[in-house]
Protein backbone atom coordinates (compact mmCIF):
# COMPACT_ATOMS: atom_id res chain seq x y z
CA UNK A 1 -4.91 11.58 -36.02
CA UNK A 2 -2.34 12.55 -33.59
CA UNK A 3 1.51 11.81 -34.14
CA UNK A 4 4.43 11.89 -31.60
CA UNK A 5 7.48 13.61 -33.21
CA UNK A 6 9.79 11.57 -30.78
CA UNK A 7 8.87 7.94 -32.13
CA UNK A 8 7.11 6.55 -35.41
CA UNK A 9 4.14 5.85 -34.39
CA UNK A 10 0.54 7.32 -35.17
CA UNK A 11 -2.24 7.44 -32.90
CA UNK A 12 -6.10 7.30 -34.14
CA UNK A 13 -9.10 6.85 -33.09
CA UNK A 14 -12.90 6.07 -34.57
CA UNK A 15 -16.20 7.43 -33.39
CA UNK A 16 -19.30 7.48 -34.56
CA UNK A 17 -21.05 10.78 -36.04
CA UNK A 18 -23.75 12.61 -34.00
CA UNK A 19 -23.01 10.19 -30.80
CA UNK A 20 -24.09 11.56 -27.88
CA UNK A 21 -21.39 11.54 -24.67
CA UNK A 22 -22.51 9.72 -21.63
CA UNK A 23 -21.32 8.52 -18.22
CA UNK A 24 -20.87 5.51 -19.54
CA UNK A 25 -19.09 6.44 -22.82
CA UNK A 26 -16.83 8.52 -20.63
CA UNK A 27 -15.63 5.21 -18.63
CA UNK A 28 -15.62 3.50 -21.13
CA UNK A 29 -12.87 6.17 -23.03
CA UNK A 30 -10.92 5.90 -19.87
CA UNK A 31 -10.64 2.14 -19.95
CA UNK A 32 -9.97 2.48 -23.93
CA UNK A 33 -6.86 4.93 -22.41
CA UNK A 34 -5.07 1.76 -20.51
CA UNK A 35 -5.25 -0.12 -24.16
CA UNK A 36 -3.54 2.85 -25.89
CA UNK A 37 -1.50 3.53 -22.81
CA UNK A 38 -0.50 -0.25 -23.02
CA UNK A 39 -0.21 -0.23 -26.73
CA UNK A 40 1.99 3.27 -26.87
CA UNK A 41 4.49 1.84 -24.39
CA UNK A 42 5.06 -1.56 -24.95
CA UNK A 43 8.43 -0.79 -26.98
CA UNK A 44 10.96 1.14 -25.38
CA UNK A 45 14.12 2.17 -28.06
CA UNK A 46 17.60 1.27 -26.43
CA UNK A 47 18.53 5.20 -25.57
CA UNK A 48 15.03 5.20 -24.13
CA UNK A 49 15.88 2.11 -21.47
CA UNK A 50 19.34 3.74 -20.63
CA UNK A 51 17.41 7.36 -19.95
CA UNK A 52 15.23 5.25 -17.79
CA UNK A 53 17.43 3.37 -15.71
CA UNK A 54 20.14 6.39 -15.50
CA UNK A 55 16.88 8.40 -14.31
CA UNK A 56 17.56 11.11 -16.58
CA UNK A 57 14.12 13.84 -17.59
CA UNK A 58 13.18 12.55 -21.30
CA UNK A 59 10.13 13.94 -23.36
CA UNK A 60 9.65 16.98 -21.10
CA UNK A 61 9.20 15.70 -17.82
């Protein structure tokens, strides 16, 4: 479980015990990424679209 201390949200993910990593798992974590990518941005706070728009460096860019 991972959190970000900028938002309230919680990140976690499942595997399975003694699973072996593959090729295939690997692309298959990297598609898995867009989801959580998609997932972890899809609501953007009010100071957050004005920090955007002005351009200004948020969350250590």
């Amino acid at each position: 479980i991972s959190s970000n201390s900028n938002n309230n949200i919680a990140t976690t993910s499942i595997a399975e015990a003694n699973a072996e990593l593959t090729v295939q798992s690997t692309v298959e974590a990297k598609l898995d990424d867009k989801i959580k990518h998609y997932i972890d941005t899809c609501y953007v706070s009010a100071s957050e679209t004005f920090c955007r728009i002005m351009h200004y460096k948020m969350h250590n860019e």
